[in-house]
Protein backbone atom coordinates (compact mmCIF):
# COMPACT_ATOMS: atom_id res chain seq x y z
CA UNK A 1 0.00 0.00 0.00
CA UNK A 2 3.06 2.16 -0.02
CA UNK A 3 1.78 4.27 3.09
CA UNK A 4 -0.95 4.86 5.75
CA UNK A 5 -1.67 7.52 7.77
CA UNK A 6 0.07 7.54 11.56
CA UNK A 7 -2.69 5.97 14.16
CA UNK A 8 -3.92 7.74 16.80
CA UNK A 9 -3.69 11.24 15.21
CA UNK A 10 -6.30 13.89 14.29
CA UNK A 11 -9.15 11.58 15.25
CA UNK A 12 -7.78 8.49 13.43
CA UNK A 13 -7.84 5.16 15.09
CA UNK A 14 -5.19 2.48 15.49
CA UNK A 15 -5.32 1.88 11.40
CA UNK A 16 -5.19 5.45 10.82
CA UNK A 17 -8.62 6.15 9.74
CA UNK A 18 -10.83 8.91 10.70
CA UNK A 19 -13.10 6.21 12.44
CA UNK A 20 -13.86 4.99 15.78
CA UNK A 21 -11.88 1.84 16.63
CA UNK A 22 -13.09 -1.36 14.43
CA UNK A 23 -13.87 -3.84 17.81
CA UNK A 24 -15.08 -7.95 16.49
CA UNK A 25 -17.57 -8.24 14.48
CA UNK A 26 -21.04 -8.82 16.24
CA UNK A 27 -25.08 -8.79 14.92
CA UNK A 28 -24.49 -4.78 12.81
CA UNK A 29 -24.55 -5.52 9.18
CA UNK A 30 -20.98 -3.68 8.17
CA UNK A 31 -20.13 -1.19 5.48
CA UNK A 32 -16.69 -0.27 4.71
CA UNK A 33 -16.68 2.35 2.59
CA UNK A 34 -12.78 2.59 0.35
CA UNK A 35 -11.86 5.74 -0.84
CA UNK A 36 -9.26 8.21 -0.79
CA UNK A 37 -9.72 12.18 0.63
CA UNK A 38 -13.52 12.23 -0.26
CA UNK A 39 -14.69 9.58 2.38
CA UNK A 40 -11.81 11.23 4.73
CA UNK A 41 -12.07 14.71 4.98
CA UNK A 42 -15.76 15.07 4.09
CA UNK A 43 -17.55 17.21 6.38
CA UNK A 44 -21.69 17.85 6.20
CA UNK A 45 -22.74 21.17 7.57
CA UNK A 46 -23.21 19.49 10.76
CA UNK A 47 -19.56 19.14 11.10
CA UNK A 48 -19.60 15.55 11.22
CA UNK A 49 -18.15 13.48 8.80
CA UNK A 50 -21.13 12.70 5.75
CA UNK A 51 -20.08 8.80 6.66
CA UNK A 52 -21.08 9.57 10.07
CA UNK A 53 -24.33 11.18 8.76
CA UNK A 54 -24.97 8.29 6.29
CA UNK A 55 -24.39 5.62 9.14
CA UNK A 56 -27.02 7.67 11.44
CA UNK A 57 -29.67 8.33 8.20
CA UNK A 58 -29.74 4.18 7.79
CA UNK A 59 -30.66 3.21 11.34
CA UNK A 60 -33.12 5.77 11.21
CA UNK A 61 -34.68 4.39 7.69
CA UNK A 62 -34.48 0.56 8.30
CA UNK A 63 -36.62 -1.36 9.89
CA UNK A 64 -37.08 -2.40 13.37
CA UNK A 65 -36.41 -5.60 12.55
CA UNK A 66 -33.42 -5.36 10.60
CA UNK A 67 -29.99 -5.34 12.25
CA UNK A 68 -27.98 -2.09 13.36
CA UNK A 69 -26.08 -0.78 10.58
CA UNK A 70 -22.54 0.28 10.93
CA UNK A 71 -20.00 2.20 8.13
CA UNK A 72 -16.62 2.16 8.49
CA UNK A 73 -14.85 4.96 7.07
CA UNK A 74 -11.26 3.66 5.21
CA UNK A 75 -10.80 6.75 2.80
CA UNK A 76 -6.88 7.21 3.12
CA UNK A 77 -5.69 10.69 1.66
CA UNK A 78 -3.97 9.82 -1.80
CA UNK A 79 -4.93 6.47 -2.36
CA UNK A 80 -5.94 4.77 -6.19
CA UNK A 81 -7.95 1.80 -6.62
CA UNK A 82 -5.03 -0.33 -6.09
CA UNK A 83 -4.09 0.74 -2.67
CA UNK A 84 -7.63 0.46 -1.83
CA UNK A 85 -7.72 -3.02 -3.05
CA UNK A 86 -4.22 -3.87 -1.10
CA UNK A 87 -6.22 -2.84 1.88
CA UNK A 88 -8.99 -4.59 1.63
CA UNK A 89 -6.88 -7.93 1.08
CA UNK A 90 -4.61 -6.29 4.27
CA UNK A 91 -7.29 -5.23 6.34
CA UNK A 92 -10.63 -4.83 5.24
CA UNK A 93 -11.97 -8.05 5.09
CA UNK A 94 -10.81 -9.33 8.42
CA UNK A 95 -13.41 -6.77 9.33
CA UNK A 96 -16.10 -8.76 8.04
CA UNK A 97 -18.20 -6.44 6.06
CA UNK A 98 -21.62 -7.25 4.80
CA UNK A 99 -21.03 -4.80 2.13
CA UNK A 100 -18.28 -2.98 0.50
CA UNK A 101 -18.56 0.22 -1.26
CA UNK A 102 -15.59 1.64 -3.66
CA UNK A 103 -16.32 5.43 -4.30
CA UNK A 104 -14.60 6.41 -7.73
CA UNK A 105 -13.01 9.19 -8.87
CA UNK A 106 -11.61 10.06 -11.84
CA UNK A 107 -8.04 10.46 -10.72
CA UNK A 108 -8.06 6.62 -9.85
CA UNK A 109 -7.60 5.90 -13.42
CA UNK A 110 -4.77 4.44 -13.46
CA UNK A 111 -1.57 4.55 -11.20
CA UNK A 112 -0.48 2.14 -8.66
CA UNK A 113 0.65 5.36 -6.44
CA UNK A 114 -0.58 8.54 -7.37
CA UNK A 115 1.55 10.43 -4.36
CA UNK A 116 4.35 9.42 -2.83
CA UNK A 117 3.80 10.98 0.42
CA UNK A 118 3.62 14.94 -0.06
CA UNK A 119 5.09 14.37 -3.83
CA UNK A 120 3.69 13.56 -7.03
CA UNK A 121 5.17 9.84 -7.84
CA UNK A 122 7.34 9.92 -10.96
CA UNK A 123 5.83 6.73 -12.43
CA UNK A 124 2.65 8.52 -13.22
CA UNK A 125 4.68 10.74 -15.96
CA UNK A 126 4.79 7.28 -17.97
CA UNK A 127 1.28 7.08 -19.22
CA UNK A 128 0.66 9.80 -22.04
CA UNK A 129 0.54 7.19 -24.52
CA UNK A 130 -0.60 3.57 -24.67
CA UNK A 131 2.35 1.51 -23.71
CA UNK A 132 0.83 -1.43 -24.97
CA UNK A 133 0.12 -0.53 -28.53
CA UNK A 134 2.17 0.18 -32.01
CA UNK A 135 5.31 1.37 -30.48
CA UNK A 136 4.63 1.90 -27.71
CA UNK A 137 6.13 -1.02 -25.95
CA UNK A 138 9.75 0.13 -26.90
CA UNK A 139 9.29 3.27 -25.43
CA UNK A 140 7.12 2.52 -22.10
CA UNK A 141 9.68 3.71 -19.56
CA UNK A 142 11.53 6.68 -21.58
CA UNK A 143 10.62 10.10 -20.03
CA UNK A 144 11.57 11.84 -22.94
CA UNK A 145 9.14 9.79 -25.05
CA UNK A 146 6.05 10.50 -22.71
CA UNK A 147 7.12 14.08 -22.20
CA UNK A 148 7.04 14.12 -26.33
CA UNK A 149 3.46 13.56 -26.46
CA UNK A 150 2.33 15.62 -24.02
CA UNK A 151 4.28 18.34 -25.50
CA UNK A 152 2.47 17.58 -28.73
CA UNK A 153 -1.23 17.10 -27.38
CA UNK A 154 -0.51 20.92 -25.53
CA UNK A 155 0.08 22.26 -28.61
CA UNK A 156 -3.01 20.43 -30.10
CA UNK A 157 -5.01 21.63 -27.02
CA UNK A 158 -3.37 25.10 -27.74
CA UNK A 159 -4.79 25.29 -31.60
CA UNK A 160 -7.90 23.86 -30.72
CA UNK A 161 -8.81 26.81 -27.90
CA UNK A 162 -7.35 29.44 -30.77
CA UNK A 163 -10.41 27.90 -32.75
CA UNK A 164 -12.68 28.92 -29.75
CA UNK A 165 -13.01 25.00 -28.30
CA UNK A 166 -13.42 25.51 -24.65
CA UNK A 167 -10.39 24.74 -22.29
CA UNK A 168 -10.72 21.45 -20.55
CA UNK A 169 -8.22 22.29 -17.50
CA UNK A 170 -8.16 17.86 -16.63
CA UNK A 171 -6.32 17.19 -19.87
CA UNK A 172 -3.48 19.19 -18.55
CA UNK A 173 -3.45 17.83 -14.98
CA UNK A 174 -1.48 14.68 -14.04
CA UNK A 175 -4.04 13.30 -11.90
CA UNK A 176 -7.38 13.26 -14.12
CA UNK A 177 -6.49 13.18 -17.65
CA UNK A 178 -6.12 9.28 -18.22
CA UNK A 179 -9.80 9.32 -17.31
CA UNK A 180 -10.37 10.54 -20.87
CA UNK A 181 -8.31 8.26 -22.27
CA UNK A 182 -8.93 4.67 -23.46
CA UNK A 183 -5.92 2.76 -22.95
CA UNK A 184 -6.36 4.46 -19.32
CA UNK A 185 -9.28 2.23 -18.46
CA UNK A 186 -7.70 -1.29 -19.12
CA UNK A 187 -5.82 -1.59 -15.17
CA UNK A 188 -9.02 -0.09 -13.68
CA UNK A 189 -10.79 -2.62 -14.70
CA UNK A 190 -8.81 -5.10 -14.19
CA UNK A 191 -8.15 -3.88 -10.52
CA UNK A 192 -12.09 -3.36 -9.72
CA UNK A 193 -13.06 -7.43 -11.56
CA UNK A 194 -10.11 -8.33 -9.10
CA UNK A 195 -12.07 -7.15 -6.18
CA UNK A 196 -15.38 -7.85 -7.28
CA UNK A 197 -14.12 -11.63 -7.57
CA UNK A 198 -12.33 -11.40 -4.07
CA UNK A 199 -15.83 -10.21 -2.54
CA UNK A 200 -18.00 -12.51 -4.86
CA UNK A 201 -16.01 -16.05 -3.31
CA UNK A 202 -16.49 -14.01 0.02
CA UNK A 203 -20.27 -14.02 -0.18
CA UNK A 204 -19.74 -9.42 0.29
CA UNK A 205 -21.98 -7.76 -1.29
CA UNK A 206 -20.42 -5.12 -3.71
CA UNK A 207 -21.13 -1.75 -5.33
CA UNK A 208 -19.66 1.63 -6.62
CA UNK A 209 -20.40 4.98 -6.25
CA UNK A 210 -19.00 7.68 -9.09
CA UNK A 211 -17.84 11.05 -8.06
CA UNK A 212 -18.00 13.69 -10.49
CA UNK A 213 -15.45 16.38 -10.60
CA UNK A 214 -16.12 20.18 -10.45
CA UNK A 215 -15.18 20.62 -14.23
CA UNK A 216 -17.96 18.14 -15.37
CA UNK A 217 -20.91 20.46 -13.15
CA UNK A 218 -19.49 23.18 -15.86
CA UNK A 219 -23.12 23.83 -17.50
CA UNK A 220 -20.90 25.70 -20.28
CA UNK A 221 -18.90 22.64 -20.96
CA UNK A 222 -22.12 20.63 -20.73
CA UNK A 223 -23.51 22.52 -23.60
CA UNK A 224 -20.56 22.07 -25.96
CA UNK A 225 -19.70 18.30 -25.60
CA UNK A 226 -21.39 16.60 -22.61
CA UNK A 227 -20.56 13.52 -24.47
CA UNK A 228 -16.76 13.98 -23.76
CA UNK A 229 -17.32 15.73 -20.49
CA UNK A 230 -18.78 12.41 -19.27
CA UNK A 231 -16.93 10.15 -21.16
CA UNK A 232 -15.46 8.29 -17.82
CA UNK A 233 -18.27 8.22 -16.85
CA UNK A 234 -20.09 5.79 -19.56
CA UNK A 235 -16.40 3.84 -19.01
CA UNK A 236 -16.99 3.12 -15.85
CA UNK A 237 -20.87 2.24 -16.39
CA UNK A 238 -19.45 -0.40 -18.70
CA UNK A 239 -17.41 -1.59 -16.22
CA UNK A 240 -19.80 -2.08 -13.82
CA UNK A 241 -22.41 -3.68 -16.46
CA UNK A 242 -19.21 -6.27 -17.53
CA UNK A 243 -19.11 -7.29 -13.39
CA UNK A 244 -22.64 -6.97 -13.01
CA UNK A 245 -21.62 -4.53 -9.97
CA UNK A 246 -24.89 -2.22 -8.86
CA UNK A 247 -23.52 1.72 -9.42
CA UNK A 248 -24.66 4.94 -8.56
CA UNK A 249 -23.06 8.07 -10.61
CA UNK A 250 -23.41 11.20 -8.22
CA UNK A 251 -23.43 13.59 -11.22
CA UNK A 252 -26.76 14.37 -11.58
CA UNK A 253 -27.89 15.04 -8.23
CA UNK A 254 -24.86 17.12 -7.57
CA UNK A 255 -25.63 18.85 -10.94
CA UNK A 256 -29.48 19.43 -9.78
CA UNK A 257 -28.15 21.23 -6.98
CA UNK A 258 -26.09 23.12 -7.30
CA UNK A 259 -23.50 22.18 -9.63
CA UNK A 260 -20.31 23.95 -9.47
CA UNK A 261 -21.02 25.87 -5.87
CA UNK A 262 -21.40 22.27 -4.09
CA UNK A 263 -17.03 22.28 -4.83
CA UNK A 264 -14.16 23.71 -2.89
CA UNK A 265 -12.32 22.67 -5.44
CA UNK A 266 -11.51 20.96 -8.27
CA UNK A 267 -12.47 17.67 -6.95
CA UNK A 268 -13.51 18.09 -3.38
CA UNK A 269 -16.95 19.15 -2.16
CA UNK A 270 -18.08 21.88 0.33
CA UNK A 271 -20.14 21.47 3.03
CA UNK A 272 -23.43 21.64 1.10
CA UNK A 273 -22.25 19.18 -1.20
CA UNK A 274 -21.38 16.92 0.97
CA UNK A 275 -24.67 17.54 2.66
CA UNK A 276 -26.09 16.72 -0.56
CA UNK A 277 -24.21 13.70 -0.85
CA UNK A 278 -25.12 12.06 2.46
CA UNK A 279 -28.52 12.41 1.16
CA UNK A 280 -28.51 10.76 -2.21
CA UNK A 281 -26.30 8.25 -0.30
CA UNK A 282 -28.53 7.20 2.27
CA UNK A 283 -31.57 6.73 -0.28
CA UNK A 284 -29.49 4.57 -2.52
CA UNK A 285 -27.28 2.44 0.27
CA UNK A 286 -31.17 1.27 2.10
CA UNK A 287 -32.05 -0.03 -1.12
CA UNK A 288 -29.10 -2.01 -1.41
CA UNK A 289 -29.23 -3.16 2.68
CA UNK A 290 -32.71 -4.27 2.48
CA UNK A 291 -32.15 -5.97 -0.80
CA UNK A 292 -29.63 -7.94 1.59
CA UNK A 293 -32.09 -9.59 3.37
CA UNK A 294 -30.78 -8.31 7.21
């Protein structure tokens, strides 16, 4: 997993997750929720965490039958879908969850470390072209090479605004612009049918919940091409039809309401989105429980 936050800090328990302590498993039907900084630093306008707000909106909508539902909270600041799978191999299913829930973002397409502590990892400077295609397999680990086509799809990007095309700031960031690539989507996939095969032998109920980022609430951008604004997001629909994983897209709700106020920035919510997201959250995830026969 490369790293972990230190226990015991800032509210973290003993794994180093903003969470009360994980004690044995008893009758609660369990959550865990994987994610990086959107499950961990989301606060509602409450000032609790939205997981905290989620867990609290369930008991109060199931049934007095059912069993006492319980989230725990694993978003680690940083982490891709293949830390959060390392975890849940390391950790996460010795905590026995009923259900586990991998909230996506678009910067989790695809590097096996995005950050290397406070730094940007080098490795992620390899992936401006398909490695696996033409000729690309002779030049997979030259920096010069990938730092050639990125030079080249600027100056592309660069003609294309001159023409009056609007500027899509995620194909120049190192974090989000394999989402709107192709060739970007093959170790995504191959990382999320990985866990969904891990949970499936388990008997774990699975799903995934899509996080849009501020850039796609852009109703200017919308009108132009909402096709390629949302492109990752039919990619990972298709994922989750190939797995037959149940998936909830947050776009349009956040869209509905608000759109572009709901973020703090690119990619992290405000208070009223998150408010907004505990909502949409809580009507989905009882669906799912009570499908689960508690």
């Amino acid at each position: 997993m490369r790293w972990r936050p230190e226990p015991y800090k800032a509210g973290r328990n003993s794994l180093g997750l903003r969470n009360r302590e994980i004690v044995e498993k008893g009758k609660q039907f369990r959550i865990l929720f994987l994610e990086d900084s959107l499950v961990q630093m989301g606060e509602a306008s409450s000032g609790k965490l939205y997981m905290v707000v989620v867990e609290e909106n369930l008991n109060k909508l199931r049934n007095d039958t059912q069993r006492e539902i319980e989230i725990i909270n694993a978003g680690i600041l940083g982490y891709t879908t293949y830390q959060e799978l390392e975890f849940l191999k390391i950790y996460g299913l010795h905590m026995k969850p009923d259900m586990v829930i991998l909230c996506f973002v678009f910067n989790d397409v695809y590097y096996k470390y995005l950050h290397n502590l406070k730094r940007w990892d080098p490795e992620i400077l390899l992936n401006r072209f398909d490695k696996k295609s033409g000729i690309g397999p002779l030049f997979l680990r030259s920096y010069l090479a990938h730092l050639f086509v990125y030079s080249l799809d600027r100056i592309k990007w660069r003609m294309a605004k001159a023409k009056g095309c609007p500027n899509y700031q995620f194909n120049y960031t190192m974090d989000f612009y394999l989402a709107w690539k192709d060739y970007g989507w093959r170790e995504a996939q191959k990382l999320i049918g990985e866990m969904n095969d891990i949970l499936k032998c388990e008997k774990i109920k699975f799903a995934i919940i899509v996080f849009p980022i501020s850039k796609q609430m852009d109703t200017s951008l919308i009108r132009y091409d909402k096709g390629y604004l949302f492109y990752p997001n039919k990619k990972i629909v298709s994922i989750a039809e190939k797995y037959s994983i149940p998936m909830f897209d947050l776009s349009d709700s956040l869209l509905e309401n608000g759109g572009t106020t709901l973020f703090m920035d690119y990619l992290h919510l405000n208070r009223a989105g998150n408010d907004i997201v505990a909502a949409e959250l809580s009507k989905y995830l009882i669906g799912l429980v009570k499908q689960s026969a508690l």
